[in-house]
N, C-alpha and C. Protein backbone atom coordinates (compact mmCIF):
# COMPACT_ATOMS: atom_id res chain seq x y z
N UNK A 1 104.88 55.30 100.59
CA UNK A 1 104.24 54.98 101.85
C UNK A 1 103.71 56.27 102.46
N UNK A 2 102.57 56.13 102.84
CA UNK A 2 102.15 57.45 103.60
C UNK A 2 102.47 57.48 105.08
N UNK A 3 101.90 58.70 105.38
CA UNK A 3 102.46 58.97 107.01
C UNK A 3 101.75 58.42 107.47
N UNK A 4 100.39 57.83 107.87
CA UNK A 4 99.52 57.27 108.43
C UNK A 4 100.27 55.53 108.48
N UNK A 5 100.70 55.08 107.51
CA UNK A 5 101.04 54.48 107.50
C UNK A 5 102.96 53.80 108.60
N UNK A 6 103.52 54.58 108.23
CA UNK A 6 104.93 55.22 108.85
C UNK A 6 105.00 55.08 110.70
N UNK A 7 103.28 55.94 111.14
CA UNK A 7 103.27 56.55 112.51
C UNK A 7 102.65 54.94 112.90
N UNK A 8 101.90 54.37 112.13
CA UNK A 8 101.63 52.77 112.81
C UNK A 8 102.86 52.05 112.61
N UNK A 9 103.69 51.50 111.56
CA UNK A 9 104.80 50.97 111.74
C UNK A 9 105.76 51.57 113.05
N UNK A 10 106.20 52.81 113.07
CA UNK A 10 106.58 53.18 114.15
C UNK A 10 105.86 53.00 115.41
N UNK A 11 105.23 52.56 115.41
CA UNK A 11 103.56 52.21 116.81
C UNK A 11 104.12 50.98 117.14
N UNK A 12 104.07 50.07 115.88
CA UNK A 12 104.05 48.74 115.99
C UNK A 12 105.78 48.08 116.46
N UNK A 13 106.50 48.87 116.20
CA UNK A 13 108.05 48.58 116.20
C UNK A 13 108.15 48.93 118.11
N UNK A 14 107.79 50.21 118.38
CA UNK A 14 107.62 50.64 119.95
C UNK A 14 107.37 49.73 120.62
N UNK A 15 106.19 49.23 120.40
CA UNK A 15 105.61 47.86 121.40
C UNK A 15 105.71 47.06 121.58
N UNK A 16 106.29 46.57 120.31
CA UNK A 16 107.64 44.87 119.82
C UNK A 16 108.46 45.60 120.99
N UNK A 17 109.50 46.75 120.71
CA UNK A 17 110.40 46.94 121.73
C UNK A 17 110.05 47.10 123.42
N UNK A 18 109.14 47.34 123.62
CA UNK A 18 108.46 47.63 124.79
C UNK A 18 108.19 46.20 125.38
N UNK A 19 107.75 45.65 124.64
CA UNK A 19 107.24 43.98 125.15
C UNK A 19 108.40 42.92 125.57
N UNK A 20 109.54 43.33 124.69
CA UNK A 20 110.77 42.46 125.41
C UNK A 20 111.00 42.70 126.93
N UNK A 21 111.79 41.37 127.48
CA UNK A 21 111.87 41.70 128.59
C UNK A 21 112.90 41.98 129.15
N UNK A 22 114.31 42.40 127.83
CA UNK A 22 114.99 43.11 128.24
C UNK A 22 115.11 44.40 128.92
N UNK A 23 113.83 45.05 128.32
CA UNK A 23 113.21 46.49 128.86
C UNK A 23 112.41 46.61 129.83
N UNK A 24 111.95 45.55 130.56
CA UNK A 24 111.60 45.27 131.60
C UNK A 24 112.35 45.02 132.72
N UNK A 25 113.41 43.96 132.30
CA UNK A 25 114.43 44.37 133.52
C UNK A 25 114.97 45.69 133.52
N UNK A 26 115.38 45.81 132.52
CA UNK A 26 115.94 47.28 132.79
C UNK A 26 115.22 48.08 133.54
N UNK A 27 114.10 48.20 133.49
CA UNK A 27 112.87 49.57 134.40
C UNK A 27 112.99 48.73 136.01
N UNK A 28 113.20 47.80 135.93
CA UNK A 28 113.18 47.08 137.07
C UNK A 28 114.48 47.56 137.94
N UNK A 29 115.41 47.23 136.82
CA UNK A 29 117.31 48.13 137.19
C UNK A 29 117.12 49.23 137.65
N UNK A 30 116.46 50.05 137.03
CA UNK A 30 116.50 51.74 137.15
C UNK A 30 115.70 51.88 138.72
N UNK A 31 114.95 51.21 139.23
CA UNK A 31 113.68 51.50 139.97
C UNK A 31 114.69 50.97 141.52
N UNK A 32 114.91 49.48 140.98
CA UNK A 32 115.85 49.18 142.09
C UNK A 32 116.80 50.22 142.92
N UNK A 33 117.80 50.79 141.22
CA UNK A 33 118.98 51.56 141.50
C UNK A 33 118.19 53.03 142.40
N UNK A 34 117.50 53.05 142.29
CA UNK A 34 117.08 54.23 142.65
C UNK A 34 117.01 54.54 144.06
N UNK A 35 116.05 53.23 144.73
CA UNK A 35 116.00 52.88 145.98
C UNK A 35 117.49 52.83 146.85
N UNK A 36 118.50 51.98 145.92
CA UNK A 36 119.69 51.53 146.08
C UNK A 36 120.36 52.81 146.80
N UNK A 37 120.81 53.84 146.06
CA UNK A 37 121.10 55.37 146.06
C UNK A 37 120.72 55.78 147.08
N UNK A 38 118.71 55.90 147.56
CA UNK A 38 118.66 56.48 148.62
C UNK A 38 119.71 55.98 149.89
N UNK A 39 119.30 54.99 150.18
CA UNK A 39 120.14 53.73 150.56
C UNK A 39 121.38 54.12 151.09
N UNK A 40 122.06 54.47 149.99
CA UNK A 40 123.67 54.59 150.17
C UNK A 40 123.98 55.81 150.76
N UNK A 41 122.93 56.94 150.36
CA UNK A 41 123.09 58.67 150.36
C UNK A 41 122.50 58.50 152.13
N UNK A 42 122.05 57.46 152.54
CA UNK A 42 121.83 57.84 153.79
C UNK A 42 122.61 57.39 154.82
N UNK A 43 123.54 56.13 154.16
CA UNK A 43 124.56 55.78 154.79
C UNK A 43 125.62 56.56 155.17
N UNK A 44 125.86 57.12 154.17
CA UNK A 44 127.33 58.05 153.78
C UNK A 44 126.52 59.31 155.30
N UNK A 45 125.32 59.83 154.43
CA UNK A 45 125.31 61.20 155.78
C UNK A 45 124.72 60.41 157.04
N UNK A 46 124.77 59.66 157.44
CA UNK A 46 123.75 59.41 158.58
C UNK A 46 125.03 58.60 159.45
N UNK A 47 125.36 57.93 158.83
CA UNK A 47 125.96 56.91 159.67
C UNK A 47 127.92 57.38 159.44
N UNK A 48 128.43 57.47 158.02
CA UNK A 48 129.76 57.86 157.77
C UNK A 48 130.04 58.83 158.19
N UNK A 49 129.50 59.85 157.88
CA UNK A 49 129.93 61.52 158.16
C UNK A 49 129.80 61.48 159.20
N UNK A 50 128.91 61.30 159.79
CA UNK A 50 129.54 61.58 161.49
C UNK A 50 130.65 60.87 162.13
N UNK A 51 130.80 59.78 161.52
CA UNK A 51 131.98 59.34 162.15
C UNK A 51 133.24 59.83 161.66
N UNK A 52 133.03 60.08 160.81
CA UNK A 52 134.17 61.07 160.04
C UNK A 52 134.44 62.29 160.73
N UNK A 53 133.39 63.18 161.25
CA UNK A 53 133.20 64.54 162.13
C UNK A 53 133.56 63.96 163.41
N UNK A 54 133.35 63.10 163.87
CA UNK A 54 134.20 62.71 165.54
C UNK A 54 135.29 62.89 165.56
N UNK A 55 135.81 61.88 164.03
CA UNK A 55 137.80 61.76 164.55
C UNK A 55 137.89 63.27 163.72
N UNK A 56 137.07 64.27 163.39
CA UNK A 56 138.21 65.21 162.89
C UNK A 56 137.85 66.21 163.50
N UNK A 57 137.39 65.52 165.41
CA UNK A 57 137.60 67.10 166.14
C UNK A 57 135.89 66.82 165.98
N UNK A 58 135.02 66.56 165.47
CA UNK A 58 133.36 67.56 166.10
C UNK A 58 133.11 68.18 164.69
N UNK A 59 133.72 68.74 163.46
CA UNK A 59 133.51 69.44 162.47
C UNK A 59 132.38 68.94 161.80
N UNK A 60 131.32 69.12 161.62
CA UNK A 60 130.58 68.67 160.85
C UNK A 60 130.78 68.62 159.28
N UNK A 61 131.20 67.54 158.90
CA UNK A 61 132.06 67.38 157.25
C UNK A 61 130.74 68.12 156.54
N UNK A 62 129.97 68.30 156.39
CA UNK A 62 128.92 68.87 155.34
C UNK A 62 129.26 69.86 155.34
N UNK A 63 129.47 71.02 156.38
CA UNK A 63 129.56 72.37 156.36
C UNK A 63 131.01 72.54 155.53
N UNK A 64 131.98 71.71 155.69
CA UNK A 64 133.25 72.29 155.30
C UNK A 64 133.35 73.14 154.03
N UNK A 65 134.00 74.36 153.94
CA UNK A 65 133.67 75.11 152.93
C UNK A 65 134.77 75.91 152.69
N UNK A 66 134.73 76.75 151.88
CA UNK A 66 135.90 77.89 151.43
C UNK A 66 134.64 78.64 150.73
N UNK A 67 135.15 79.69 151.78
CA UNK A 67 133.67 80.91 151.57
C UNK A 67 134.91 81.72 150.55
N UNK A 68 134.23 82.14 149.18
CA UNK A 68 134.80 82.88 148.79
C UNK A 68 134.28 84.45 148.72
N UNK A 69 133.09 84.51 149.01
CA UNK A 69 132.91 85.90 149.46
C UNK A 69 131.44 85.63 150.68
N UNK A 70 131.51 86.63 151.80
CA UNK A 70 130.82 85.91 152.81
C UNK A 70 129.43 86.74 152.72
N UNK A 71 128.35 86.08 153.39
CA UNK A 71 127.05 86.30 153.23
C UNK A 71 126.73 88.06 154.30
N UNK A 72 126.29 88.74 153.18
CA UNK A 72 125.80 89.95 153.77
C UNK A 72 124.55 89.98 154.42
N UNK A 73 124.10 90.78 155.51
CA UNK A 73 123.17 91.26 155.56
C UNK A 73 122.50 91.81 154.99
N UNK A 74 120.60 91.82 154.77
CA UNK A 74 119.78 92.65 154.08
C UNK A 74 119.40 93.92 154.84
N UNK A 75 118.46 94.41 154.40
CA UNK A 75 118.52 95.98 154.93
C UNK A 75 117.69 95.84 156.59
N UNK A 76 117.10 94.95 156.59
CA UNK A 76 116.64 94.32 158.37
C UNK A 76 117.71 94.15 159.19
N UNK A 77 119.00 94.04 158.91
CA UNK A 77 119.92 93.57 159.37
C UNK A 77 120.51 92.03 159.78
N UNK A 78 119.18 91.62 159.13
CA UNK A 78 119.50 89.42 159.42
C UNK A 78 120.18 89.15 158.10
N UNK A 79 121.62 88.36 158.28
CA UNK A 79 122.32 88.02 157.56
C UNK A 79 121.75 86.86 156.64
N UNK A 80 121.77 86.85 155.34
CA UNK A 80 120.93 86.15 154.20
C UNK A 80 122.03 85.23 153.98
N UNK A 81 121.64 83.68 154.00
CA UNK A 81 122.82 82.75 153.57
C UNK A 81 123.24 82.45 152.39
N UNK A 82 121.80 82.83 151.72
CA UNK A 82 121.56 82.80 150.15
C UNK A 82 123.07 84.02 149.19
N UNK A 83 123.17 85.02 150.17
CA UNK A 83 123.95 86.00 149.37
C UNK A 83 126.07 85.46 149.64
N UNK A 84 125.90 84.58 150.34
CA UNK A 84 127.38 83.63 150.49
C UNK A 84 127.57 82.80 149.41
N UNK A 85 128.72 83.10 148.83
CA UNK A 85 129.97 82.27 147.52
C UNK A 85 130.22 81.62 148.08
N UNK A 86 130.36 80.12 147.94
CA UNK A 86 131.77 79.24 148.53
C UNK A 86 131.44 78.17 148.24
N UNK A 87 132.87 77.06 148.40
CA UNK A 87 133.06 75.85 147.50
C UNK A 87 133.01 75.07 148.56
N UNK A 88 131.46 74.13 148.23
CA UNK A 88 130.95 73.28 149.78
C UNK A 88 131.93 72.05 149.47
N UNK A 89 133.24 71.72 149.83
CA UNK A 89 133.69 70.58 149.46
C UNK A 89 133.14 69.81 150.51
N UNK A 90 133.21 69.53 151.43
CA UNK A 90 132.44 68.53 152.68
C UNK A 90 131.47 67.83 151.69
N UNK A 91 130.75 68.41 150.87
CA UNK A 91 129.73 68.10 150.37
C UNK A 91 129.91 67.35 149.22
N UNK A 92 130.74 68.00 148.56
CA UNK A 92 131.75 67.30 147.37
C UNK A 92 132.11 65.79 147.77
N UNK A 93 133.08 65.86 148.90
CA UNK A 93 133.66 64.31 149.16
C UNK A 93 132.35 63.31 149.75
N UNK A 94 131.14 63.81 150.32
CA UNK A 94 130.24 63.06 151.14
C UNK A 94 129.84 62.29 149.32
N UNK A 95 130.17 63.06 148.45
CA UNK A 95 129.01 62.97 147.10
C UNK A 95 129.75 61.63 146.29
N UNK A 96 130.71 61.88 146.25
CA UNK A 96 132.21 60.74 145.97
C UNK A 96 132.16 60.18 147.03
N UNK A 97 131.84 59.89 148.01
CA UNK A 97 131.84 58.87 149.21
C UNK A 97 130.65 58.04 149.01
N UNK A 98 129.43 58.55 148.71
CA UNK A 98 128.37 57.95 148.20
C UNK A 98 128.59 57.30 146.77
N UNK A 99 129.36 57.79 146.11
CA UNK A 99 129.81 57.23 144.54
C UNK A 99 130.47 56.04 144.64
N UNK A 100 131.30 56.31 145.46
CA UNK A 100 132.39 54.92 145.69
C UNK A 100 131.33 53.53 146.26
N UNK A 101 130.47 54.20 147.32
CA UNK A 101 129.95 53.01 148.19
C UNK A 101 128.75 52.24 146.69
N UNK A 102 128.28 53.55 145.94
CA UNK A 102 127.42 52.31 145.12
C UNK A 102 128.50 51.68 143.91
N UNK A 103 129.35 52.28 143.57
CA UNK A 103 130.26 51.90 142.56
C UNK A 103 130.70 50.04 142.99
N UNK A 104 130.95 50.07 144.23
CA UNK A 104 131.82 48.75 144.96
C UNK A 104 130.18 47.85 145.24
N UNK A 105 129.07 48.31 145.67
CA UNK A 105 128.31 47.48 145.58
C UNK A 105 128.09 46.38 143.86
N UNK A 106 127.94 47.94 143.14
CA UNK A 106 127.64 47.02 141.72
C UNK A 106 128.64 46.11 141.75
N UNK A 107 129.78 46.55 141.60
CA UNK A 107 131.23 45.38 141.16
C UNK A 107 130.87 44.01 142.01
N UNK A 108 130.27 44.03 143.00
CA UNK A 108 129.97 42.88 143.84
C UNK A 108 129.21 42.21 143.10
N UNK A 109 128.05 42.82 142.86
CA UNK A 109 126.95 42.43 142.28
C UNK A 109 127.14 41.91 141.24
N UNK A 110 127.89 42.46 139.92
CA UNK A 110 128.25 42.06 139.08
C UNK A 110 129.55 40.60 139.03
N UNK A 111 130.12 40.74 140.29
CA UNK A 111 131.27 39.68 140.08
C UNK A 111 130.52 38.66 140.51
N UNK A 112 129.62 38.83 141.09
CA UNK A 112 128.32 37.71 142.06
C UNK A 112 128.01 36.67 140.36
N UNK A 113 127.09 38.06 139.76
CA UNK A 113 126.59 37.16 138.74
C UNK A 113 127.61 36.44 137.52
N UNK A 114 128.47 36.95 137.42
CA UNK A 114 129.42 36.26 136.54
C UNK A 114 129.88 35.35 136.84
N UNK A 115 129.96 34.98 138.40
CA UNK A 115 130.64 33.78 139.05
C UNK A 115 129.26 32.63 138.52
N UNK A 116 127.93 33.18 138.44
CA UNK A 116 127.24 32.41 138.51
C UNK A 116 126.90 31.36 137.03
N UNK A 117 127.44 32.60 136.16
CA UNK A 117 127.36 32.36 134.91
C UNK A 117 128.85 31.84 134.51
N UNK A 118 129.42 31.55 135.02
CA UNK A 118 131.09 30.88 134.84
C UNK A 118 130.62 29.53 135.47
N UNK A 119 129.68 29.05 136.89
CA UNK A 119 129.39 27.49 137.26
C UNK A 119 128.39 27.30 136.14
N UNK A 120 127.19 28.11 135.77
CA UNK A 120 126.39 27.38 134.78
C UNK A 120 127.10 26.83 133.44
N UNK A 121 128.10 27.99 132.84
CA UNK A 121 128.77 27.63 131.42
C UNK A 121 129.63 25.93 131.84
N UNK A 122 130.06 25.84 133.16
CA UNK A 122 130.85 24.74 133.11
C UNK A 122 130.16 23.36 132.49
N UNK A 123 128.80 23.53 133.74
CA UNK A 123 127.97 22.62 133.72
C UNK A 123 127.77 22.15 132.35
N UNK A 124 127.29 22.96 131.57
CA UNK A 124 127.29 22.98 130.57
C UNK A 124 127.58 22.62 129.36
N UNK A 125 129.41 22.57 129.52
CA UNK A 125 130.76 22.48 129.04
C UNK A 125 130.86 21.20 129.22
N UNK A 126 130.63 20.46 130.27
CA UNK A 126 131.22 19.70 130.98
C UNK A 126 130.12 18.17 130.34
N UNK A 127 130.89 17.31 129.44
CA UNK A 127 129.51 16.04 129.19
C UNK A 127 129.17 15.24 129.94
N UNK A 128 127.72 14.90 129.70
CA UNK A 128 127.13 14.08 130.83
C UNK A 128 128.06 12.25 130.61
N UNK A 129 128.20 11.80 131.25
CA UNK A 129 128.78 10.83 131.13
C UNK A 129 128.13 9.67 131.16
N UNK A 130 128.05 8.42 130.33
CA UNK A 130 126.86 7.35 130.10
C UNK A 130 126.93 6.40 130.94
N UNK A 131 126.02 6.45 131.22
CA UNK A 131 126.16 5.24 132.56
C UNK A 131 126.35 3.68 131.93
N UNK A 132 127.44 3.42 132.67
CA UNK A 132 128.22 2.00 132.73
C UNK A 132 127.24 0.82 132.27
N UNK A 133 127.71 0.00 131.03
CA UNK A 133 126.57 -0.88 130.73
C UNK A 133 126.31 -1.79 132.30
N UNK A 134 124.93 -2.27 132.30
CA UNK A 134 124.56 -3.24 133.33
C UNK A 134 125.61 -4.47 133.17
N UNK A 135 125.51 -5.54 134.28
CA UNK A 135 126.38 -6.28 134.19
C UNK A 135 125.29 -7.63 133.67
N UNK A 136 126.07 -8.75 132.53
CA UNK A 136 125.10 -9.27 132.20
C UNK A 136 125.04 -10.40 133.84
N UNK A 137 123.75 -11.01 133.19
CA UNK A 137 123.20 -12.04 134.72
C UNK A 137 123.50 -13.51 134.00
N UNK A 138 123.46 -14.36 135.27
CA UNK A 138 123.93 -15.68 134.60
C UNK A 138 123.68 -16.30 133.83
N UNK A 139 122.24 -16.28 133.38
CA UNK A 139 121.54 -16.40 132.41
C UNK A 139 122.63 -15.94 130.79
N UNK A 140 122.53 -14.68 130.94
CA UNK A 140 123.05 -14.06 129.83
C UNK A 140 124.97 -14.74 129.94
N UNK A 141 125.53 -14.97 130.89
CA UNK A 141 126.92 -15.58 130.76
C UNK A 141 126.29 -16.91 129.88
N UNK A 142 125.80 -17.60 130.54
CA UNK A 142 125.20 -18.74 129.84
C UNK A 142 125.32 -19.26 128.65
N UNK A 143 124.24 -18.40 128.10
CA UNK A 143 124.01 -18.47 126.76
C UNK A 143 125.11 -18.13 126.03
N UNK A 144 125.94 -16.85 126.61
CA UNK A 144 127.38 -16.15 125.52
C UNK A 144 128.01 -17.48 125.63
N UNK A 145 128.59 -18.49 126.66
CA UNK A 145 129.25 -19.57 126.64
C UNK A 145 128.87 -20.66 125.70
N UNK A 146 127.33 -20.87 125.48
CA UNK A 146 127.20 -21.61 124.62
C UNK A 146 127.29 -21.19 123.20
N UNK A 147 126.98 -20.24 122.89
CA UNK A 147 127.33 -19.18 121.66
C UNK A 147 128.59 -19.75 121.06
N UNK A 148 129.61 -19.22 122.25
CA UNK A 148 131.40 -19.58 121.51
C UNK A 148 131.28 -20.87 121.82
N UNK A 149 130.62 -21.74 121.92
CA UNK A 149 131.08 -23.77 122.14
C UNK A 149 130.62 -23.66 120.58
N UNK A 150 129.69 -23.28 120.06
CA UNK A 150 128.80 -23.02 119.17
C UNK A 150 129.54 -22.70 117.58
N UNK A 151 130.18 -21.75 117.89
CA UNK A 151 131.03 -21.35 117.05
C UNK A 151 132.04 -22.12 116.95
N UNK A 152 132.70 -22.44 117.81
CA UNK A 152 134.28 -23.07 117.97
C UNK A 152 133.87 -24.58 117.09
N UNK A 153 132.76 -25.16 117.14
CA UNK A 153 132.43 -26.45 116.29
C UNK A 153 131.77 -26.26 114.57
């Protein structure tokens, strides 16, 4: 087989895969999740952290830090923030606070749809049941009566 040949099979296999619409939701997943995130990252700093910084005194949780070596001045004498070491945990837990809040959304989301797919499987599961023969009409008693006189002679 030649390569010309190879780079179209590989062409043709891409676009089979591309055309499902498993890969479509998925870009759809990713695009959602994305939005989702901002979402959450603005919850956590906008609305959590400060309430978090009230009850602990006014501290603004972002700043919290452990400077391990502190920011010098340049030769102007204005202190450069850029030249400060330290371990922004405030920032750390806001980041795991945002982790947790989308982590517990999905599980929702996900227990949502499984519930949904546990009533469809029942339905499913479950046989339709045949509806009750009609009842015959007098007519039809009738005739069955003369039937067995019929027989019985």
């Amino acid at each position: 087989m030649s390569a010309p040949e190879k780079k179209k099979s590989f062409m043709g296999e891409f676009k089979t895969f591309i055309a499902r619409g498993n890969v479509m939701d998925m870009a759809v997943g990713v695009i959602i999740g994305g939005a989702f995130g901002k979402i959450s990252t603005s919850l956590v700093n906008d609305v959590i952290m400060p309430l978090i910084s009230v009850l602990t005194g006014g501290v603004d949780f972002s700043n919290w830090k452990i400077v391990l070596k502190a920011a010098v001045a340049g030769a102007d004498g204005v202190i450069d923030p850029a030249t400060e070491v330290a371990i922004k945990y405030g920032s750390f837990l806001a980041t795991i606070l945002d982790f947790l809040i989308i982590a517990f959304a999905v599980f929702l989301m996900i227990k949502t749809i499984n519930g949904f797919h546990g009533k469809l499987k029942k339905q499913e599961e479950t046989p339709a049941k045949e509806p009750a023969p009609p009842e015959p009409s007098n007519e039809e008693k009738l005739l069955t009566e003369i039937r067995d006189l019929l027989k019985e002679k």
